[in-house]
PDB file of N, CA and C in Angstrom:
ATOM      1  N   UNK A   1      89.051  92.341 119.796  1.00  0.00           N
ATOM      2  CA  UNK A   1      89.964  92.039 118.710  1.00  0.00           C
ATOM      3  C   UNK A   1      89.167  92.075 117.407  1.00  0.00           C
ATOM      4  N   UNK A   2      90.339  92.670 116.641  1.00  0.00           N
ATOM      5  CA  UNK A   2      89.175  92.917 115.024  1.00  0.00           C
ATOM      6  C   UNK A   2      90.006  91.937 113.952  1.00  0.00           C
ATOM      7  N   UNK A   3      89.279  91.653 112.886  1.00  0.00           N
ATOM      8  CA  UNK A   3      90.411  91.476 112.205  1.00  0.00           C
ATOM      9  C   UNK A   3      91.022  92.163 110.656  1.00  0.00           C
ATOM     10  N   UNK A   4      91.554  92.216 110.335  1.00  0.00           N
ATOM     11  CA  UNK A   4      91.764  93.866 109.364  1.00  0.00           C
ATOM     12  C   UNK A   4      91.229  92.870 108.153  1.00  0.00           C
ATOM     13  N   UNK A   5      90.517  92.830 107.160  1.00  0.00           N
ATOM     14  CA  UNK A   5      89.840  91.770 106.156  1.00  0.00           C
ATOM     15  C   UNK A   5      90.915  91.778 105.112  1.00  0.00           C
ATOM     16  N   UNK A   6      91.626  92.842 104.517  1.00  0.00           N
ATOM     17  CA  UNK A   6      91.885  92.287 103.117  1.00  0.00           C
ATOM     18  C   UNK A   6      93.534  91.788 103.267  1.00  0.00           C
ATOM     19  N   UNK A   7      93.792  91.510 104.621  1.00  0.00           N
ATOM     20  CA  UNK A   7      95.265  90.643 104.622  1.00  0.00           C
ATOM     21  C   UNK A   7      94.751  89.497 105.953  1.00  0.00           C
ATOM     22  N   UNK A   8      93.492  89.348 107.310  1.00  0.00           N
ATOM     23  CA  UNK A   8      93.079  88.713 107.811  1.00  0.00           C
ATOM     24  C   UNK A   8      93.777  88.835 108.895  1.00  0.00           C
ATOM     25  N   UNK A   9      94.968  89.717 108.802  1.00  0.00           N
ATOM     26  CA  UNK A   9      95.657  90.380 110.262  1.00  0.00           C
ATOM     27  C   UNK A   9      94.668  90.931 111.735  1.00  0.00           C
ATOM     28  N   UNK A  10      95.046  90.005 112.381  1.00  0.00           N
ATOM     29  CA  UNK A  10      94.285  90.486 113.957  1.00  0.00           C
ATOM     30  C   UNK A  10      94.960  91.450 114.117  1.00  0.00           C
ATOM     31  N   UNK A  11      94.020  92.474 114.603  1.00  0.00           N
ATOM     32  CA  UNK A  11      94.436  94.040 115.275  1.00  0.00           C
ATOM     33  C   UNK A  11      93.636  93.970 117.047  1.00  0.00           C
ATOM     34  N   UNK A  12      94.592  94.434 117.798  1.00  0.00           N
ATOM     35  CA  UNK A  12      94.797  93.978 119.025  1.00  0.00           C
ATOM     36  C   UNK A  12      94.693  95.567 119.497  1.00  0.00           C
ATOM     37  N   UNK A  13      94.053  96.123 120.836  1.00  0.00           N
ATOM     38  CA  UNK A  13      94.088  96.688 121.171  1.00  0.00           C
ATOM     39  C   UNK A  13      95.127  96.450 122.525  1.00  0.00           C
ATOM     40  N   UNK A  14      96.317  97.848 122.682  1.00  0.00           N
ATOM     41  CA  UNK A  14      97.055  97.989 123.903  1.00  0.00           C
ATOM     42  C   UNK A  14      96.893  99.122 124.709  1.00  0.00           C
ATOM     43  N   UNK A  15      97.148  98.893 126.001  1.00  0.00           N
ATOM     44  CA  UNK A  15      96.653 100.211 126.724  1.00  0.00           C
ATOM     45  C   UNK A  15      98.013 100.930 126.573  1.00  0.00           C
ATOM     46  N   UNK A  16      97.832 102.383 126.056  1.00  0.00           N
ATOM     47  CA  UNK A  16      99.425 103.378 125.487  1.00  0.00           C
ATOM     48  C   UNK A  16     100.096 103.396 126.453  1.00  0.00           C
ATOM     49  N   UNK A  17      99.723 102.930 127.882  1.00  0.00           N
ATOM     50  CA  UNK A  17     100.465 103.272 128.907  1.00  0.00           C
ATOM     51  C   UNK A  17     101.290 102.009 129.143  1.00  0.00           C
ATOM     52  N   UNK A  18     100.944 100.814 128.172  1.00  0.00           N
ATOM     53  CA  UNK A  18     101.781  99.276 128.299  1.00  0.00           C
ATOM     54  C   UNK A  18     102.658  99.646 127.009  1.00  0.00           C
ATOM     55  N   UNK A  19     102.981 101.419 126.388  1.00  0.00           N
ATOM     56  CA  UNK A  19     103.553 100.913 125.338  1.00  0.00           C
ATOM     57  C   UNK A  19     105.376 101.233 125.887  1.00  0.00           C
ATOM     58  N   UNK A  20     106.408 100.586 125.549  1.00  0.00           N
ATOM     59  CA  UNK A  20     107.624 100.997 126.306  1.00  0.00           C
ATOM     60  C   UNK A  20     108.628 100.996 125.117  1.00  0.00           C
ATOM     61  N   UNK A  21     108.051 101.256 124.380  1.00  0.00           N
ATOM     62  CA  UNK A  21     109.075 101.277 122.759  1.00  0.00           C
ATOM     63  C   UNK A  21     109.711 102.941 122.827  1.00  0.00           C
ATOM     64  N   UNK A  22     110.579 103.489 122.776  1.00  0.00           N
ATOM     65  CA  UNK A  22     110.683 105.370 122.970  1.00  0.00           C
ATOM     66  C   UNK A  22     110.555 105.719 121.272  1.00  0.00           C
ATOM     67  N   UNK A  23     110.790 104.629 120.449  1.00  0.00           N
ATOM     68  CA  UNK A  23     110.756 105.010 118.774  1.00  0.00           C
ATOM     69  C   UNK A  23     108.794 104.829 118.323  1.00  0.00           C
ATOM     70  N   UNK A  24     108.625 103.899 119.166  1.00  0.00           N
ATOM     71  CA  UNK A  24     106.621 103.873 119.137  1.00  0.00           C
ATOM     72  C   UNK A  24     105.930 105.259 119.819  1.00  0.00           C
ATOM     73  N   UNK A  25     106.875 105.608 121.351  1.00  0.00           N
ATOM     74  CA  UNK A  25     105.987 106.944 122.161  1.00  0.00           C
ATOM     75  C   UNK A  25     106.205 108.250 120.818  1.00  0.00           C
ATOM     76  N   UNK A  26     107.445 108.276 120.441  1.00  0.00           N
ATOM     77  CA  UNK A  26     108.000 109.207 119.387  1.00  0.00           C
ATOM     78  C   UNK A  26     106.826 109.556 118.851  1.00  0.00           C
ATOM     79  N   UNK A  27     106.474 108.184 117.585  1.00  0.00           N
ATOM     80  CA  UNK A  27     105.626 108.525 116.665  1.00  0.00           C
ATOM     81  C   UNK A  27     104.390 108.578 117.194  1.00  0.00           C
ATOM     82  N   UNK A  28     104.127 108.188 117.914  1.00  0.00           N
ATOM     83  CA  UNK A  28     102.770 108.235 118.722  1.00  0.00           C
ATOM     84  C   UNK A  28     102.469 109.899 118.813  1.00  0.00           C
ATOM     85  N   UNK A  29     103.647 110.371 119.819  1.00  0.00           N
ATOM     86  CA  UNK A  29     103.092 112.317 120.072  1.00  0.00           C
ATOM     87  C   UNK A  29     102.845 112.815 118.801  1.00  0.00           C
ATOM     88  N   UNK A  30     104.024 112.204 117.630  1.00  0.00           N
ATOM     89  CA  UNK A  30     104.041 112.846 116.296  1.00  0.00           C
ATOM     90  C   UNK A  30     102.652 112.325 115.999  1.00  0.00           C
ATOM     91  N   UNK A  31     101.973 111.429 115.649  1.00  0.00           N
ATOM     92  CA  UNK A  31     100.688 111.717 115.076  1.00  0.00           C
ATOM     93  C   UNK A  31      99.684 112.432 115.953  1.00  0.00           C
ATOM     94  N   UNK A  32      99.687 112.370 117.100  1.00  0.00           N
ATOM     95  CA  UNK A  32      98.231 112.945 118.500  1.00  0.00           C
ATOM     96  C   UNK A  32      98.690 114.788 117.613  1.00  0.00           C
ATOM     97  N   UNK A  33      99.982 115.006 117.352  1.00  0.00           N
ATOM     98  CA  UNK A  33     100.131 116.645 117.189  1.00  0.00           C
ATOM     99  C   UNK A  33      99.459 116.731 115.942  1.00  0.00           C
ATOM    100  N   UNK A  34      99.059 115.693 114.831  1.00  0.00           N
ATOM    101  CA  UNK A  34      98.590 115.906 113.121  1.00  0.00           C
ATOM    102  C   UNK A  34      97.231 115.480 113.312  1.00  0.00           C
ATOM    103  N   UNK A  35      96.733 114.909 114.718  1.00  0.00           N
ATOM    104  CA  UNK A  35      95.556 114.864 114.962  1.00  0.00           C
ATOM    105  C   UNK A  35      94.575 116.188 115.242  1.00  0.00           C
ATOM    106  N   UNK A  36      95.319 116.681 116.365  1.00  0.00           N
ATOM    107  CA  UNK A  36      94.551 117.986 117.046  1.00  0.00           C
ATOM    108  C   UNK A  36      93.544 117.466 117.558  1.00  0.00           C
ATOM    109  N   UNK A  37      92.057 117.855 117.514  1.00  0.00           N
ATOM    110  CA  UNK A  37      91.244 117.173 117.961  1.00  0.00           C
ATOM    111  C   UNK A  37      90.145 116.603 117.044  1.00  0.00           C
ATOM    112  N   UNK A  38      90.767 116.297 115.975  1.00  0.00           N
ATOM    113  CA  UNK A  38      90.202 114.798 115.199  1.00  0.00           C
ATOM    114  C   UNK A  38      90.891 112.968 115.264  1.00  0.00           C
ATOM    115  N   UNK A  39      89.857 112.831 115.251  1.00  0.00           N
ATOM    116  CA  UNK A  39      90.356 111.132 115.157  1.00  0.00           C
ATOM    117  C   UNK A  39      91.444 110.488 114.625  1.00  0.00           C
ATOM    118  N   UNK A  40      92.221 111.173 113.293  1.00  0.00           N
ATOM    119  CA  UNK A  40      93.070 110.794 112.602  1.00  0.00           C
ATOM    120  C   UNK A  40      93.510 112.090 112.053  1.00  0.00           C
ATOM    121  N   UNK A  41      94.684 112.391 111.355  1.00  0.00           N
ATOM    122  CA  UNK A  41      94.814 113.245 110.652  1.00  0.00           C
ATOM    123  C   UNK A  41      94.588 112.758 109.377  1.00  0.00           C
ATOM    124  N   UNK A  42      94.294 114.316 108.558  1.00  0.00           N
ATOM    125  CA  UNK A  42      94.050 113.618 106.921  1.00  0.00           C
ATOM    126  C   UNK A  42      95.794 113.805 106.107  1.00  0.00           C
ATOM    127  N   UNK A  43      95.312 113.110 105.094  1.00  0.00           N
ATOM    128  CA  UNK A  43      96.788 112.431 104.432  1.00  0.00           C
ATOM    129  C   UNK A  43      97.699 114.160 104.218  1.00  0.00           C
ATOM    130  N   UNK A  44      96.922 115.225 104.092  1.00  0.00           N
ATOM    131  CA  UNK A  44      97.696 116.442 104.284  1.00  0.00           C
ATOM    132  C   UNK A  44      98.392 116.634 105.116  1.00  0.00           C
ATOM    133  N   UNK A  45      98.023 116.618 106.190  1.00  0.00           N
ATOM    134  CA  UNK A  45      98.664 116.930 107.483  1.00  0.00           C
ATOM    135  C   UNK A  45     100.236 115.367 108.006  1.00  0.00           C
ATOM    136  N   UNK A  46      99.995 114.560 106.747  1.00  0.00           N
ATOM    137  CA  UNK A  46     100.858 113.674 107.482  1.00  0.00           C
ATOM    138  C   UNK A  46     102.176 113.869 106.585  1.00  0.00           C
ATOM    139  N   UNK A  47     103.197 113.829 107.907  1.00  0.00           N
ATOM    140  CA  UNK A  47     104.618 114.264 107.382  1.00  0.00           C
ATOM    141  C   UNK A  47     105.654 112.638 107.198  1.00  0.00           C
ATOM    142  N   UNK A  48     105.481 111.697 106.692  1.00  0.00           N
ATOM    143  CA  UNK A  48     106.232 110.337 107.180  1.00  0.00           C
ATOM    144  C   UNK A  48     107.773 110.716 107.745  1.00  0.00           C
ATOM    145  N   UNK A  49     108.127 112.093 106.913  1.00  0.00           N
ATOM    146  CA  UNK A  49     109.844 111.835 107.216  1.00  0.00           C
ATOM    147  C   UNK A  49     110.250 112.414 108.952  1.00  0.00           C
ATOM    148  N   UNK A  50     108.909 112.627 109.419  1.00  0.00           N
ATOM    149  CA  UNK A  50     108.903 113.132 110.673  1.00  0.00           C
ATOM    150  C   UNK A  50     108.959 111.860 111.674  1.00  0.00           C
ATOM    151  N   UNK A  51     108.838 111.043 111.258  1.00  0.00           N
ATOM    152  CA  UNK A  51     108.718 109.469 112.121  1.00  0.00           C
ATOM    153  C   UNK A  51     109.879 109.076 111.951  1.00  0.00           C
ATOM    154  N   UNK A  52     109.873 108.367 113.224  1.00  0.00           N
ATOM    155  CA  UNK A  52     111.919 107.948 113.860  1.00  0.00           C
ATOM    156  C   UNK A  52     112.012 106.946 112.388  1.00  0.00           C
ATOM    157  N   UNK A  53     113.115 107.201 111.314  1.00  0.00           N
ATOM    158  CA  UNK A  53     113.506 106.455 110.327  1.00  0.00           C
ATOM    159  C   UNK A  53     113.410 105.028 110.434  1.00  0.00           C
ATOM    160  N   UNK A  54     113.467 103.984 111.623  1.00  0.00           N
ATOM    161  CA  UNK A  54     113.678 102.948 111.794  1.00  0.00           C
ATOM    162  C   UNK A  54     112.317 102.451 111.734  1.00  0.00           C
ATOM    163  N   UNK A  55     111.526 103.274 111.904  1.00  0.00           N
ATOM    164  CA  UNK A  55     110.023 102.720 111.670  1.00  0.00           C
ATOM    165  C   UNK A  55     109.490 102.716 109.806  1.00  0.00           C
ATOM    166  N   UNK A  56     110.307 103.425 109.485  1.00  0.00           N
ATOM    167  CA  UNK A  56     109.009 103.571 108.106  1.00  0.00           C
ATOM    168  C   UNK A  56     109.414 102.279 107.019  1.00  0.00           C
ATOM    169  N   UNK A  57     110.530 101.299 107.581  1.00  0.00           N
ATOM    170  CA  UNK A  57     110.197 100.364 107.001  1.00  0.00           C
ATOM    171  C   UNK A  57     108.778  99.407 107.388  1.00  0.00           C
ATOM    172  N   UNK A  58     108.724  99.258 108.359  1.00  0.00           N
ATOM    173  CA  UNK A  58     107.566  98.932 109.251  1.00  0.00           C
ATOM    174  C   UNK A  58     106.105  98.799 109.070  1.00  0.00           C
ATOM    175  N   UNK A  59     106.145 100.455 108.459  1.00  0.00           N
ATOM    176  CA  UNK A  59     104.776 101.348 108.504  1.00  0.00           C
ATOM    177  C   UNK A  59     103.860 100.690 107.167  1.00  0.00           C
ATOM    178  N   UNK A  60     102.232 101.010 107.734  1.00  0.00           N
ATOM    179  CA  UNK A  60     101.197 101.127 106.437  1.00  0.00           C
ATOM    180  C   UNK A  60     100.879 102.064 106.887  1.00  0.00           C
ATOM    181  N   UNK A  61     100.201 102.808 105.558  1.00  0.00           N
ATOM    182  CA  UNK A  61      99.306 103.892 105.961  1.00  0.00           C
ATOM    183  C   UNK A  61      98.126 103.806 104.690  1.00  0.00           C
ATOM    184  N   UNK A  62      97.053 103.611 105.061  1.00  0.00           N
ATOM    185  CA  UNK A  62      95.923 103.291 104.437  1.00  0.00           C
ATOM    186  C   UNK A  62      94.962 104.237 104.834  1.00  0.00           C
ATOM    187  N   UNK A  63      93.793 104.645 104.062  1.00  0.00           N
ATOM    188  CA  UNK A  63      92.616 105.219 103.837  1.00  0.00           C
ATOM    189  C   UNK A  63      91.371 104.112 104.168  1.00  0.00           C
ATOM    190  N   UNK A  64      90.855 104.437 105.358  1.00  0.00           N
ATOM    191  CA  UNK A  64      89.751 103.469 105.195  1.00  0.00           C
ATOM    192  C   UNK A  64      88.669 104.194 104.604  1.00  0.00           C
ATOM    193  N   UNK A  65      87.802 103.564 103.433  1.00  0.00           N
ATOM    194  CA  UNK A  65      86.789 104.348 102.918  1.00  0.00           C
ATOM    195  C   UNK A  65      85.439 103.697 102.905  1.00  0.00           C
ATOM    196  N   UNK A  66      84.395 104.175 102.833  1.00  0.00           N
ATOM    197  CA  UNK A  66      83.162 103.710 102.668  1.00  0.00           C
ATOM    198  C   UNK A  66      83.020 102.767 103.546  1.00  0.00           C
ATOM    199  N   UNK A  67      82.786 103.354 104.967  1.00  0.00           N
ATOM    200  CA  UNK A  67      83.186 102.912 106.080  1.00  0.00           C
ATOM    201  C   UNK A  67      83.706 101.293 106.673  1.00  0.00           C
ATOM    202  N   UNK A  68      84.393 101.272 106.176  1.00  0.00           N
ATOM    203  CA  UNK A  68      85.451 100.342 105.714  1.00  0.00           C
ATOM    204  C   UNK A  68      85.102  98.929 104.848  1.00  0.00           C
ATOM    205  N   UNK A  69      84.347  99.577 103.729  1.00  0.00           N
ATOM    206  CA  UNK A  69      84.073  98.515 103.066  1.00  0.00           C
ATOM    207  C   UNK A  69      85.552  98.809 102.155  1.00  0.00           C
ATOM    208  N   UNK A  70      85.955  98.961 101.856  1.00  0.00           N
ATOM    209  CA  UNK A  70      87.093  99.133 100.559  1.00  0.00           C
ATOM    210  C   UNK A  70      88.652  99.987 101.357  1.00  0.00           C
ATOM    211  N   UNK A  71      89.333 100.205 100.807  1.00  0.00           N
ATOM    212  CA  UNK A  71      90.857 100.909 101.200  1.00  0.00           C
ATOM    213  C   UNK A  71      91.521 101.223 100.184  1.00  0.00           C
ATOM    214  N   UNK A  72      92.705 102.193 100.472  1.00  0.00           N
ATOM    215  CA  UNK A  72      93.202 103.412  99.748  1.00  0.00           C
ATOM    216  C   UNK A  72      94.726 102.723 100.042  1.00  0.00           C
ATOM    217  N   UNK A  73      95.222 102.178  99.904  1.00  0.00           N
ATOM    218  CA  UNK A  73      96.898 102.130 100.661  1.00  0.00           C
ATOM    219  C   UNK A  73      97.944 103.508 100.056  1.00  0.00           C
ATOM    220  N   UNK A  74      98.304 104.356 101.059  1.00  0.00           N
ATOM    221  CA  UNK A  74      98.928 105.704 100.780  1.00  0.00           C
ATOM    222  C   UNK A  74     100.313 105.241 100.146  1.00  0.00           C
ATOM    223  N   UNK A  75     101.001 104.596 101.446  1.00  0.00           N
ATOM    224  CA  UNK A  75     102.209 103.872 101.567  1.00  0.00           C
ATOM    225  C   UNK A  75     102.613 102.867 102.210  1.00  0.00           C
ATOM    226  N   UNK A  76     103.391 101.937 101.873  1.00  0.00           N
ATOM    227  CA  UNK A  76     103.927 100.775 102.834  1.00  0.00           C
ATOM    228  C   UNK A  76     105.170 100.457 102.897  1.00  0.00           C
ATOM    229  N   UNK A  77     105.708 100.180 103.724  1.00  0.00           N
ATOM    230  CA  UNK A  77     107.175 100.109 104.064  1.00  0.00           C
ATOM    231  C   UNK A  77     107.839  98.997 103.138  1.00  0.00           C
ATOM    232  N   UNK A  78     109.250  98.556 103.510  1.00  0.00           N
ATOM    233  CA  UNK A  78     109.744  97.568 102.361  1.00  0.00           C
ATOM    234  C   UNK A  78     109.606  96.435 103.738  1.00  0.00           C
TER     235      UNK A  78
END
């Protein structure tokens, strides 16, 4: 368990195979396809309006930079 520093939110690791949400598997394939075979996709490759609508209130999407001393916030949901 980590904890994300500049809101103190615990980030929890789940095994994808405990995930049973079909609007979470959705966005899940949708990012592994903007991945390819990098770790993340970069903010080019990311499409938000491609994610099941009910999520992007939900969503952050942040830049971790300078290996995670500091952050970029792209977008955040309402």
């Amino acid at each position: 368990m980590a904890v994300f520093a500049p809101h103190g939110v615990e980030v929890r690791h789940m095994p994808l195979d405990a995930m049973n949400s079909e609007l979470l598997l959705e966005a899940y394939q949708t990012w592994q396809g903007w991945c390819g075979a990098r770790r993340a996709p970069t903010w080019r490759d990311v499409d938000l309006i491609a994610f099941p609508p009910a999520l992007l209130p939900l969503m952050t999407v942040v830049d971790v930079l300078d290996n995670g001393d500091d952050y970029r916030y792209r977008y955040w949901g309402s």
